[in-house]
N, C-alpha and C. Protein backbone atom coordinates (compact mmCIF):
# COMPACT_ATOMS: atom_id res chain seq x y z
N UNK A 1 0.84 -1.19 0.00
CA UNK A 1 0.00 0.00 0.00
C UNK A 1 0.88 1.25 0.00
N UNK A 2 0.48 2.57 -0.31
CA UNK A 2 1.18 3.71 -0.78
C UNK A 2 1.97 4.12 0.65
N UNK A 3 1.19 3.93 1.73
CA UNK A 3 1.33 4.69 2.90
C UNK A 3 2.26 3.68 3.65
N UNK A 4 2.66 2.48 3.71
CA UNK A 4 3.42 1.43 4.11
C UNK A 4 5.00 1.59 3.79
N UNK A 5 4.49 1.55 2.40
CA UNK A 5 5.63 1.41 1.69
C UNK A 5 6.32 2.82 1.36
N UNK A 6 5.61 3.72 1.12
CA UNK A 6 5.57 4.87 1.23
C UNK A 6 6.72 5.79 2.84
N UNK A 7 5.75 5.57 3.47
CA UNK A 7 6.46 5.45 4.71
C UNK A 7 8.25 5.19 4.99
N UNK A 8 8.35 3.77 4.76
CA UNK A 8 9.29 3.16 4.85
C UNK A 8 10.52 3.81 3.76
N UNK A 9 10.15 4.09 2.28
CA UNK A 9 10.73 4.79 1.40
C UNK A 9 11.41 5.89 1.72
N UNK A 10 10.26 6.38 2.25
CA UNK A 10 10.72 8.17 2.94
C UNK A 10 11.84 8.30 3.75
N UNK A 11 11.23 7.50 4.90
CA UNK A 11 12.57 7.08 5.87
C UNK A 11 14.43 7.40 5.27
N UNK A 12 13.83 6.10 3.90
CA UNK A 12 15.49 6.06 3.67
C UNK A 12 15.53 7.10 3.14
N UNK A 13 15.17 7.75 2.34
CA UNK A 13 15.54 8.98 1.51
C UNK A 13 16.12 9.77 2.35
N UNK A 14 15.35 10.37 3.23
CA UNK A 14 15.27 11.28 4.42
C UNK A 14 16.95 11.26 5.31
N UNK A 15 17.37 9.65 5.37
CA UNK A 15 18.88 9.10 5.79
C UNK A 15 19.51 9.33 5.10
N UNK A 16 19.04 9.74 3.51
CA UNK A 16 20.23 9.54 2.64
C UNK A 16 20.80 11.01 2.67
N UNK A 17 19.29 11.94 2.91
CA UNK A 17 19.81 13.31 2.78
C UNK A 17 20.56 13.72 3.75
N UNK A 18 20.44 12.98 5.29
CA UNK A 18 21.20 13.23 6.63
C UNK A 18 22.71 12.92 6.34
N UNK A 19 23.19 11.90 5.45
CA UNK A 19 23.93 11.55 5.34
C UNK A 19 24.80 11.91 4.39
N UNK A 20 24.07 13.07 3.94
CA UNK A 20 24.95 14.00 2.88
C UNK A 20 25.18 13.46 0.90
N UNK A 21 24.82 12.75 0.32
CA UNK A 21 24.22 12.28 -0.31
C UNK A 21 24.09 13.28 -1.06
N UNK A 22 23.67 12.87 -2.60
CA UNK A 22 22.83 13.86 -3.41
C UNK A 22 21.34 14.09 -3.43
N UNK A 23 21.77 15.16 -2.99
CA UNK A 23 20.60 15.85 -2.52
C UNK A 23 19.70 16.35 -2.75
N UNK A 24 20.26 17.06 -4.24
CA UNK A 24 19.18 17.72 -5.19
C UNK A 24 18.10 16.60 -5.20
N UNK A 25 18.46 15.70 -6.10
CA UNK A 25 17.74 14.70 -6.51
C UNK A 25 17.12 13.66 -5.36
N UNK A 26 17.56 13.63 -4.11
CA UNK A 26 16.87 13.15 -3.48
C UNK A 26 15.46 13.65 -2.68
N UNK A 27 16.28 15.17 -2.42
CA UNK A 27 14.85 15.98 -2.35
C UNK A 27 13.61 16.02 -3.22
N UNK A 28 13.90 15.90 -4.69
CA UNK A 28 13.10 15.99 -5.59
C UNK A 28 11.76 14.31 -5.32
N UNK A 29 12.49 13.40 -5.09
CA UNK A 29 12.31 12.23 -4.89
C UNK A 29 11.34 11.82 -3.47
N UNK A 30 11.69 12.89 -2.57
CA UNK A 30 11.13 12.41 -1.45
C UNK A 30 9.75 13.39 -1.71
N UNK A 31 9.78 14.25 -2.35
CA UNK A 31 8.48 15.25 -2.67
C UNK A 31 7.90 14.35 -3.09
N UNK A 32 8.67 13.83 -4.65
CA UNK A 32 7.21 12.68 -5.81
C UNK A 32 6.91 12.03 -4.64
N UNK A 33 7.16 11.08 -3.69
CA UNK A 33 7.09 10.37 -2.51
C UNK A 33 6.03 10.84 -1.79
N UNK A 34 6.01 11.92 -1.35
CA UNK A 34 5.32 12.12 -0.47
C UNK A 34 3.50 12.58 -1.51
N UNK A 35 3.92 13.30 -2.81
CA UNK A 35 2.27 13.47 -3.58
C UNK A 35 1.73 12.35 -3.61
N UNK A 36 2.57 11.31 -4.11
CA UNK A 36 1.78 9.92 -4.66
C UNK A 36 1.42 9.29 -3.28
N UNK A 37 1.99 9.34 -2.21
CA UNK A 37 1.62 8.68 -0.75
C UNK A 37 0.03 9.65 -0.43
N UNK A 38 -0.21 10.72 -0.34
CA UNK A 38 -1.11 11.61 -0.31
C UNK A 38 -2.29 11.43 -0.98
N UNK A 39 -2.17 11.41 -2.89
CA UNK A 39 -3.00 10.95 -3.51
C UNK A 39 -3.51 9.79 -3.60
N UNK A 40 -2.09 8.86 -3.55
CA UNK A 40 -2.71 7.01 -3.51
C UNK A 40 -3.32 6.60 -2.71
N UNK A 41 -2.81 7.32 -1.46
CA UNK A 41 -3.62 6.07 0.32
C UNK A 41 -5.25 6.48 -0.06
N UNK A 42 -5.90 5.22 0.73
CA UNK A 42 -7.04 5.01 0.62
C UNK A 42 -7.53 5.31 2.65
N UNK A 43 -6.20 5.37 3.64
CA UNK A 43 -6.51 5.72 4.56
C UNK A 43 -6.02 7.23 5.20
N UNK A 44 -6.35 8.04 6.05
CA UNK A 44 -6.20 9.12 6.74
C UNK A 44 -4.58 9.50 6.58
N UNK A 45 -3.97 8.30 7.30
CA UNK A 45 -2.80 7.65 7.72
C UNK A 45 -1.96 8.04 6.34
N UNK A 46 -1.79 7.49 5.49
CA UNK A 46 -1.31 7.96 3.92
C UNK A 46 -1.39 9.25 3.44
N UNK A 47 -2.79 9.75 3.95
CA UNK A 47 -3.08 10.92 3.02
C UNK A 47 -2.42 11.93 3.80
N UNK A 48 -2.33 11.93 5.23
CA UNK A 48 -2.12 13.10 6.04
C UNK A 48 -0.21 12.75 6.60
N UNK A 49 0.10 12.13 6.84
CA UNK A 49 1.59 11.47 6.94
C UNK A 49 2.24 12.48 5.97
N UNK A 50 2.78 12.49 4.75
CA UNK A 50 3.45 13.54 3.81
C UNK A 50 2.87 14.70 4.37
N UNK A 51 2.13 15.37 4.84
CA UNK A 51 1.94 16.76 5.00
C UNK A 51 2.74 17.34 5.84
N UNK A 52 3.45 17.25 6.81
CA UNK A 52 4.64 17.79 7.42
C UNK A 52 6.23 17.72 6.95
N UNK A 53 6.04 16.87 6.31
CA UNK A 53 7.43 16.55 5.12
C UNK A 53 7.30 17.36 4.13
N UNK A 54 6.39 17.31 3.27
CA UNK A 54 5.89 18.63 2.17
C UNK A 54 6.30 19.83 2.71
N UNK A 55 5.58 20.19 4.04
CA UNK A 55 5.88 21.54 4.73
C UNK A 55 7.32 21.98 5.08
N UNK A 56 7.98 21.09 5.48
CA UNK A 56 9.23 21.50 5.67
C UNK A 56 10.06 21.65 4.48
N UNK A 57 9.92 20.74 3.26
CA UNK A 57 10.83 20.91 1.99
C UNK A 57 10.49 22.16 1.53
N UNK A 58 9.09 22.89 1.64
CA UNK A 58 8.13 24.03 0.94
C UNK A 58 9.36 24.91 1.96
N UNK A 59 8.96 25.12 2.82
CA UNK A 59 9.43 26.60 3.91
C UNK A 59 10.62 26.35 4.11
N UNK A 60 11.92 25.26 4.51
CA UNK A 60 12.54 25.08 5.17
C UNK A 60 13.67 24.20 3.94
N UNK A 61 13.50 24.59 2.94
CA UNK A 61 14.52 23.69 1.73
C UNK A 61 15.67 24.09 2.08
N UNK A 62 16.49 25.08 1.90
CA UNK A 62 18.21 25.72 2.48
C UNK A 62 18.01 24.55 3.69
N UNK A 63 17.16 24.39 4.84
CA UNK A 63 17.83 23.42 5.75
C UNK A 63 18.25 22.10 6.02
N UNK A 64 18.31 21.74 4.50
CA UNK A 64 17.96 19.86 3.97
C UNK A 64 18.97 20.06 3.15
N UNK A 65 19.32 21.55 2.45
CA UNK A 65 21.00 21.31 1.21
C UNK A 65 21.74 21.96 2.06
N UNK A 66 21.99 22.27 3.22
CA UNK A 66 22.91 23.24 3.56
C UNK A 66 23.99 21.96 4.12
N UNK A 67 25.42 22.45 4.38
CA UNK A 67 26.23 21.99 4.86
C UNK A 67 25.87 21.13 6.26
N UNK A 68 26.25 20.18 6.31
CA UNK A 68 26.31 19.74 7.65
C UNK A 68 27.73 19.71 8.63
N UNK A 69 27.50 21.17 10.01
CA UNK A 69 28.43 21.61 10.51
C UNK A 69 28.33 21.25 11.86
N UNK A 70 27.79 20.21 12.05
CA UNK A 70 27.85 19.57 13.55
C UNK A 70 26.40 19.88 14.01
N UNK A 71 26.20 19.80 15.06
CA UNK A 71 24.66 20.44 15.98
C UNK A 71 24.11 21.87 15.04
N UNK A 72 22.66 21.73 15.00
CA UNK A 72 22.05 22.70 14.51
C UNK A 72 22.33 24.32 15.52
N UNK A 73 22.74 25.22 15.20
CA UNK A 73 22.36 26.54 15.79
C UNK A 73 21.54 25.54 17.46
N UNK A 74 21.79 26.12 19.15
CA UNK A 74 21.29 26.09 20.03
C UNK A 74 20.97 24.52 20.42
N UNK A 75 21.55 23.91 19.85
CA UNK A 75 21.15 22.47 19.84
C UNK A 75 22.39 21.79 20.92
N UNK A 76 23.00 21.04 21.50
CA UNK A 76 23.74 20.33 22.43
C UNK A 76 23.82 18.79 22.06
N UNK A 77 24.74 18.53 22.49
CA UNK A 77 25.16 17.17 21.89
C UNK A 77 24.52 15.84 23.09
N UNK A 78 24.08 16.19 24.09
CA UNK A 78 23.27 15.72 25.20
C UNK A 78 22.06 15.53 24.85
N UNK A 79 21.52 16.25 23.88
CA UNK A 79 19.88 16.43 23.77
C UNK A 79 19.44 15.36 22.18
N UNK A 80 18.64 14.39 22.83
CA UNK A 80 18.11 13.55 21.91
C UNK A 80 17.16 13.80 21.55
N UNK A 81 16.56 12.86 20.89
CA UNK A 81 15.02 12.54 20.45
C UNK A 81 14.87 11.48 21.17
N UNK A 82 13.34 11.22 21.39
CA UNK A 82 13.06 9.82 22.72
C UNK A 82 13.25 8.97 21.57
């Protein structure tokens, strides 16, 4: 299903861009990714999932090609994600 597989797709893309990778084209990739996950799902879950990924590539693109220079601006090397 779009939103499964979809899902799981994103993920890696998303690693590939963390990982410095080409980027242009992966950005481009995780967008088609995220319309067709949106348009295809037949549940909530599919359709609404890409909408915060969309949002950030839309407003926040410089912060997905920019250099990676250690911790973001105010960020600490102590502070995770759960």
């Amino acid at each position: 299903t779009p939103c499964r597989i979809g899902a799981v797709r994103g993920v890696e893309v998303i690693d590939r861009i963390l990982a410095g990778g080409d980027t242009s084209s992966d950005l481009n990739l995780l967008d088609d990714l995220c319309e067709v996950m949106a348009d295809a799902s037949l549940c909530a879950l599919g359709g609404l999932a890409p909408l915060p990924v969309r949002s950030a590539l839309r407003h926040f693109r410089d912060d997905f090609t920019a250099p990676r220079r250690g911790p973001a601006p105010g960020a600490t090397e102590d502070r995770r994600c759960p």
